[in-house]
N, C-alpha and C. Protein backbone atom coordinates (compact mmCIF):
# COMPACT_ATOMS: atom_id res chain seq x y z
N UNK A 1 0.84 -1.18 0.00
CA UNK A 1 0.00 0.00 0.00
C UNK A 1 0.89 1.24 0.00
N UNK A 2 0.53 2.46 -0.89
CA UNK A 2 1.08 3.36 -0.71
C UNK A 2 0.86 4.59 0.04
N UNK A 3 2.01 5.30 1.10
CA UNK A 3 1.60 5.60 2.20
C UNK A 3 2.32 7.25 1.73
N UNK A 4 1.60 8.42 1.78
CA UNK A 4 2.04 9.34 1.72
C UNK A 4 3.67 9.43 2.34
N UNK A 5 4.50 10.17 2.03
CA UNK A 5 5.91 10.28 3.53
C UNK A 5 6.99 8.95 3.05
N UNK A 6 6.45 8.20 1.68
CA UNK A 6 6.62 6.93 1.84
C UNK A 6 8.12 7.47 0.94
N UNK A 7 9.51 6.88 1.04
CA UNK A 7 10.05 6.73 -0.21
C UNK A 7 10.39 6.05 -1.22
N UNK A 8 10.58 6.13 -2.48
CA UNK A 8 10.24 4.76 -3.59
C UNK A 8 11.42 5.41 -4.76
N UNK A 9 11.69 4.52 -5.63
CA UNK A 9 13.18 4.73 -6.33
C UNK A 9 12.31 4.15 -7.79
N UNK A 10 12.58 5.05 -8.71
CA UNK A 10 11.96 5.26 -9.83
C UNK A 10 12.46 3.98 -10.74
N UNK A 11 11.75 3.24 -11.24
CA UNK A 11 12.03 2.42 -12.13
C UNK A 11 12.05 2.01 -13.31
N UNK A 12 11.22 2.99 -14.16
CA UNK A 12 11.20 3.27 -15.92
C UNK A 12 11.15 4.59 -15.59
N UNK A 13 11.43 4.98 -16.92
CA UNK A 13 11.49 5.88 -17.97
C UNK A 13 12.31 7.06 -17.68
N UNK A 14 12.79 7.55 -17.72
CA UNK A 14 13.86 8.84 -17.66
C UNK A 14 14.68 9.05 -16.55
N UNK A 15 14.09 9.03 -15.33
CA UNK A 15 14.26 9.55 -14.30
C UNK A 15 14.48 7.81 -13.70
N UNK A 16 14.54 6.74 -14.34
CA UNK A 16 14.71 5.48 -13.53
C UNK A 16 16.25 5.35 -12.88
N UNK A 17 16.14 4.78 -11.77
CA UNK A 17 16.90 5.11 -10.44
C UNK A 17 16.86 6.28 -10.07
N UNK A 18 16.56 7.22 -9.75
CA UNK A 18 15.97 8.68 -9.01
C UNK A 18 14.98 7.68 -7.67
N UNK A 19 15.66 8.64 -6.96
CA UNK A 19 14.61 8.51 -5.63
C UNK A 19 13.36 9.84 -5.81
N UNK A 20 12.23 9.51 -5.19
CA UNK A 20 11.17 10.20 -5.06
C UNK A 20 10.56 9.90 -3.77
N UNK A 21 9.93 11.01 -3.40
CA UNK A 21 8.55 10.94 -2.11
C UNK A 21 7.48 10.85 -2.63
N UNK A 22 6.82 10.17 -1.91
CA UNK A 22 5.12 9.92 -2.44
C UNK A 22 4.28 11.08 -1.90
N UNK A 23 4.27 11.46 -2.47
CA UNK A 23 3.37 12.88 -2.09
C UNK A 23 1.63 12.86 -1.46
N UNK A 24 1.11 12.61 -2.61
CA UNK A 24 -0.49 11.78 -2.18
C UNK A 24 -1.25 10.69 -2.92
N UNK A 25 -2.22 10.28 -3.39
CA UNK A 25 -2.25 9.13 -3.62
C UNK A 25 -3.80 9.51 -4.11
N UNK A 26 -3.80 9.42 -6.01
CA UNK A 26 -4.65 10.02 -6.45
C UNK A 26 -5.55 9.06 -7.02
N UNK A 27 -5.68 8.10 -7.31
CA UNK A 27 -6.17 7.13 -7.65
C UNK A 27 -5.63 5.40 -7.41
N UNK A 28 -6.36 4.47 -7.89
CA UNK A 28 -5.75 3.04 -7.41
C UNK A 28 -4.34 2.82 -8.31
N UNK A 29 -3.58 3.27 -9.33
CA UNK A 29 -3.04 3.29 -10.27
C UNK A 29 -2.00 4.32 -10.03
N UNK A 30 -2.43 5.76 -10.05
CA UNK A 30 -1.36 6.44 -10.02
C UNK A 30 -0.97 7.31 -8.74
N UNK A 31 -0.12 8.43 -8.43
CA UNK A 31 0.53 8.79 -7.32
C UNK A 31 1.53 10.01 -7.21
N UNK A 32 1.26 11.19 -6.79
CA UNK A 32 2.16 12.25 -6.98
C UNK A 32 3.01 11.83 -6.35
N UNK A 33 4.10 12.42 -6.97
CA UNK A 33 5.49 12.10 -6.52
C UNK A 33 6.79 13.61 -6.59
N UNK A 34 7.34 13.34 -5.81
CA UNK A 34 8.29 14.61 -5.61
C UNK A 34 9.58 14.11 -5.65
N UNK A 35 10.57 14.47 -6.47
CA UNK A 35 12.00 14.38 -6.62
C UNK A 35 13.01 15.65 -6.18
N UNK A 36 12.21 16.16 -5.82
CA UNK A 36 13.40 17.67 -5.21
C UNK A 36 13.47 18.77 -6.17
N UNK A 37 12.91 18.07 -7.49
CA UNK A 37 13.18 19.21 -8.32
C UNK A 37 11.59 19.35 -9.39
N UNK A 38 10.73 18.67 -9.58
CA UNK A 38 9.70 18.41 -9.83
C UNK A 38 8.31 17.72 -8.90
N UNK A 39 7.39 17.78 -9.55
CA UNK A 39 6.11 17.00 -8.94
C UNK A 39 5.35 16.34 -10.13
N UNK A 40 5.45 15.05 -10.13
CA UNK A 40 4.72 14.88 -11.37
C UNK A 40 3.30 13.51 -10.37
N UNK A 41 3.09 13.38 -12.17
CA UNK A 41 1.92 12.37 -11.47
C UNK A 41 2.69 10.68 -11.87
N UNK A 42 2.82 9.51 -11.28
CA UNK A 42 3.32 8.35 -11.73
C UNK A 42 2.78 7.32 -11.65
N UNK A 43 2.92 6.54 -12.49
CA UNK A 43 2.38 4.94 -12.23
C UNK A 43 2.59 4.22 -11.27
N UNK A 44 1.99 3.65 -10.23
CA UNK A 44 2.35 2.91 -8.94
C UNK A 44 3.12 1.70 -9.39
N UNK A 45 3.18 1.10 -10.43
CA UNK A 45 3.98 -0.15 -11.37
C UNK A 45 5.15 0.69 -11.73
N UNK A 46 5.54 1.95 -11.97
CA UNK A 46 6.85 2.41 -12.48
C UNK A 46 7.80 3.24 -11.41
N UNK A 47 7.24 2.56 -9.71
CA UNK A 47 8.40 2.95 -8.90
C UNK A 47 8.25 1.60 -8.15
N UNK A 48 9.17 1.88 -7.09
CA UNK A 48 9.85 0.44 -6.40
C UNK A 48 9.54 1.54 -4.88
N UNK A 49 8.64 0.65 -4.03
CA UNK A 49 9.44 1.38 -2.74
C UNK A 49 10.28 0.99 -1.71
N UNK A 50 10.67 1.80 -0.68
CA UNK A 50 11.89 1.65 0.34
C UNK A 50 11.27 1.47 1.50
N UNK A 51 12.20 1.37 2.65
CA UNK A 51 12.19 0.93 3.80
C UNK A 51 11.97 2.41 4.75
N UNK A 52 12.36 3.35 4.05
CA UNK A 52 12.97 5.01 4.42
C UNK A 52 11.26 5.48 4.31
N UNK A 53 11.11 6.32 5.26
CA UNK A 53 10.20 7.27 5.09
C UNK A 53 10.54 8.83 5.42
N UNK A 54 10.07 9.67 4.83
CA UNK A 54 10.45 10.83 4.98
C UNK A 54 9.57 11.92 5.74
N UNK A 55 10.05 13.06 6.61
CA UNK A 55 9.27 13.90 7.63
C UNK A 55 8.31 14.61 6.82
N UNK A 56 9.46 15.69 6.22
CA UNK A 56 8.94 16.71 5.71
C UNK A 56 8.64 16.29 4.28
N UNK A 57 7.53 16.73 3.66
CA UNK A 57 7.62 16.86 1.91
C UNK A 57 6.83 17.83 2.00
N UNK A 58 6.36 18.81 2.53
CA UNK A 58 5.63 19.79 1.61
C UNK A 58 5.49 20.64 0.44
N UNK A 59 7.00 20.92 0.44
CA UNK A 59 7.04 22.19 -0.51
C UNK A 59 8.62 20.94 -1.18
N UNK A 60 8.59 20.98 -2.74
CA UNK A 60 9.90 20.35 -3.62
C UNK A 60 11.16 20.98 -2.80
N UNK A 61 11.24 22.21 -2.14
CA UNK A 61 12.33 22.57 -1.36
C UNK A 61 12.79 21.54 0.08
N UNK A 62 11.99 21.53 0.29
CA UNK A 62 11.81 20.73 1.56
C UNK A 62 12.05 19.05 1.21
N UNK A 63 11.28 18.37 0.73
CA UNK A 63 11.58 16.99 -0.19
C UNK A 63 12.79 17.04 -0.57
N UNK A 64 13.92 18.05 -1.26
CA UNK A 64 14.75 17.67 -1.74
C UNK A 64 15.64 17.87 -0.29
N UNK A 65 15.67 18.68 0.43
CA UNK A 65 16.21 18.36 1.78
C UNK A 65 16.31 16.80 2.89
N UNK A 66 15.17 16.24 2.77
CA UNK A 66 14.53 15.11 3.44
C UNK A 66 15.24 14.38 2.22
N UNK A 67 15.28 14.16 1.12
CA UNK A 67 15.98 13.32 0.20
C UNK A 67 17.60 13.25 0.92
N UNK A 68 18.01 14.64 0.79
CA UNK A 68 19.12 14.19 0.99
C UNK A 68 19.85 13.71 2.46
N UNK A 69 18.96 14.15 3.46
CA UNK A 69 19.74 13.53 4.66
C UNK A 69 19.44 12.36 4.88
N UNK A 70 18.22 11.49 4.01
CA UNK A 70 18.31 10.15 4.44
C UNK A 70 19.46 9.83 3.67
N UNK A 71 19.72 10.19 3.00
CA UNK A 71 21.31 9.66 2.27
C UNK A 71 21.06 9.37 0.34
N UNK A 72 20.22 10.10 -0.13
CA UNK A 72 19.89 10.13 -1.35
C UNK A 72 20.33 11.46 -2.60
N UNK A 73 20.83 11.48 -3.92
CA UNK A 73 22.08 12.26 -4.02
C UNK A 73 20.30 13.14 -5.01
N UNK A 74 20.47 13.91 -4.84
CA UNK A 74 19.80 15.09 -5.38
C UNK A 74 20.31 16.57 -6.29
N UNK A 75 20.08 16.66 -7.57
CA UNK A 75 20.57 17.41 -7.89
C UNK A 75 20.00 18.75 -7.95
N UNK A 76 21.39 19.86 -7.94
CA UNK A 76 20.73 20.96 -7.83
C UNK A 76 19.50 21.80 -8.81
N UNK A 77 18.87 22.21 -8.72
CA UNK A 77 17.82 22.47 -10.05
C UNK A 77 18.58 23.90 -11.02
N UNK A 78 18.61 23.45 -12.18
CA UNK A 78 19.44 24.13 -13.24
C UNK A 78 18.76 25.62 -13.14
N UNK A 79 19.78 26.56 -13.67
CA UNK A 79 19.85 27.72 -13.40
C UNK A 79 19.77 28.74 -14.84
N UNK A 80 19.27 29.56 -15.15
CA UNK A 80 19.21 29.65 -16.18
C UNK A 80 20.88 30.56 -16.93
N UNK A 81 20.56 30.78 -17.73
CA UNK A 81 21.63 31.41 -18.49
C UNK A 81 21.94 32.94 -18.10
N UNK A 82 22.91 33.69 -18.09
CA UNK A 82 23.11 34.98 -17.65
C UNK A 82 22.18 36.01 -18.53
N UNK A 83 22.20 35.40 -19.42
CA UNK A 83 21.55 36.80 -20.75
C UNK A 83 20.14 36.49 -20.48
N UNK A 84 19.93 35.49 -20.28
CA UNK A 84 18.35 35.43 -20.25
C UNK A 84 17.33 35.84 -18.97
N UNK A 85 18.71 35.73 -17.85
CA UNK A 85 17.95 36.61 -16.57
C UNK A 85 18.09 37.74 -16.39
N UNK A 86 19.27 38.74 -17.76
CA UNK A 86 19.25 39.85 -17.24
C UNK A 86 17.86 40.68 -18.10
N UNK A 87 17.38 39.93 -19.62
CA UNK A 87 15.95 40.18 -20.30
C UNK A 87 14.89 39.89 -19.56
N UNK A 88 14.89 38.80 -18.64
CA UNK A 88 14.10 38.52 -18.12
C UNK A 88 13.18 39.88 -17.40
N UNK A 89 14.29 40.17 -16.18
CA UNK A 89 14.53 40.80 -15.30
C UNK A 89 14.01 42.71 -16.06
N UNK A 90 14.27 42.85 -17.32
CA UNK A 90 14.12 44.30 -17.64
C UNK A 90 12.99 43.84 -18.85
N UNK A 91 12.52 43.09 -19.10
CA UNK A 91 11.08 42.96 -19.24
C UNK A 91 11.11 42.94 -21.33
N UNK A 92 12.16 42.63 -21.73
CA UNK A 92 12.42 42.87 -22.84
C UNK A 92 12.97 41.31 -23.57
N UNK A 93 12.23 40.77 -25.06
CA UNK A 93 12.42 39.72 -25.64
C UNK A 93 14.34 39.89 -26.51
N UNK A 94 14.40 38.85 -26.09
CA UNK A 94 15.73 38.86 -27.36
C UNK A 94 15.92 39.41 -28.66
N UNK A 95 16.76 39.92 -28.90
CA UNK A 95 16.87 40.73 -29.99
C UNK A 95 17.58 39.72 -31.15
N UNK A 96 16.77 39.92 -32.24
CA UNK A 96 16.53 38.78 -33.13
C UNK A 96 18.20 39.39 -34.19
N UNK A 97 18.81 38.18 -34.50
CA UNK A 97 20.08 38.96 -35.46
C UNK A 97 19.46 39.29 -37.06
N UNK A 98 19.97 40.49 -37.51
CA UNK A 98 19.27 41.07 -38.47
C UNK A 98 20.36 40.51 -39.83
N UNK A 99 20.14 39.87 -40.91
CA UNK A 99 20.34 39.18 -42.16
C UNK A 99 21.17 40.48 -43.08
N UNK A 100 22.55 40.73 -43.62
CA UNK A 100 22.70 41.85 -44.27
C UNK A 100 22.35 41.58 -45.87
N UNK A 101 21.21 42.62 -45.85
CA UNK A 101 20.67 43.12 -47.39
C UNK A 101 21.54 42.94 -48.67
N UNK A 102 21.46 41.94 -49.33
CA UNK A 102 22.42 42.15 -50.83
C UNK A 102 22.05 43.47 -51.71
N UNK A 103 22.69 44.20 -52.56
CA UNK A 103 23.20 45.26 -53.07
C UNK A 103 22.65 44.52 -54.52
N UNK A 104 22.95 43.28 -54.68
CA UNK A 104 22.97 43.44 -56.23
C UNK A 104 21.80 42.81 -56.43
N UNK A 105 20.81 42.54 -57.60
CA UNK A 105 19.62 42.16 -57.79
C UNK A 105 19.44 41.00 -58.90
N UNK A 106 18.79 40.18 -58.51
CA UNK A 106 18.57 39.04 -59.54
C UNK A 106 17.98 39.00 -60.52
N UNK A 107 18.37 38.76 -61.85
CA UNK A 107 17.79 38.72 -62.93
C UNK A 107 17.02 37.30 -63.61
């Protein structure tokens, strides 16, 4: 049975071997789940669970904390690029590179 607090180690598709917290328990089939850096929804057949249960999960900040002091390696969540937080930040789209005009004309 799956128990909110519970922890379980991902077993298909992308993210297989990733540890996750079971977050809540949305149907007989599937199950939010928290990796420290996302929340998705998962198949109860496409994780494995553990012996470990975890305190805190409320907030993905917190989960990825509780991940890591039971002893589970968590990565940091990617950061974006310098140019794109300083557009971000002054409210303005990228400036598109402009093509130079040929001079001579096709016949």
């Amino acid at each position: 049975m799956m128990e909110t607090g519970a922890v379980a180690l991902r077993i298909a598709g992308r993210k297989a071997g990733k540890a996750c917290i079971v977050v809540e328990k949305i149907d007989s089939s599937f199950v939010m789940v928290d990796d420290g850096l996302t929340r998705k929804r998962c198949n109860i057949s496409h994780i494995e669970l553990t012996s470990k249960k975890a305190d805190k999960y409320d907030s993905t900040k917190a989960t990825a904390q509780s991940l890591r002091s039971l002893g589970f390696d968590v990565p940091e969540k990617r950061k974006q690029k310098p140019e794109q937080q300083v557009l971000q930040t002054k409210g303005q789209a990228p400036a598109k590179k402009e093509k130079p005009k040929s001079s001579s004309k096709k016949k």
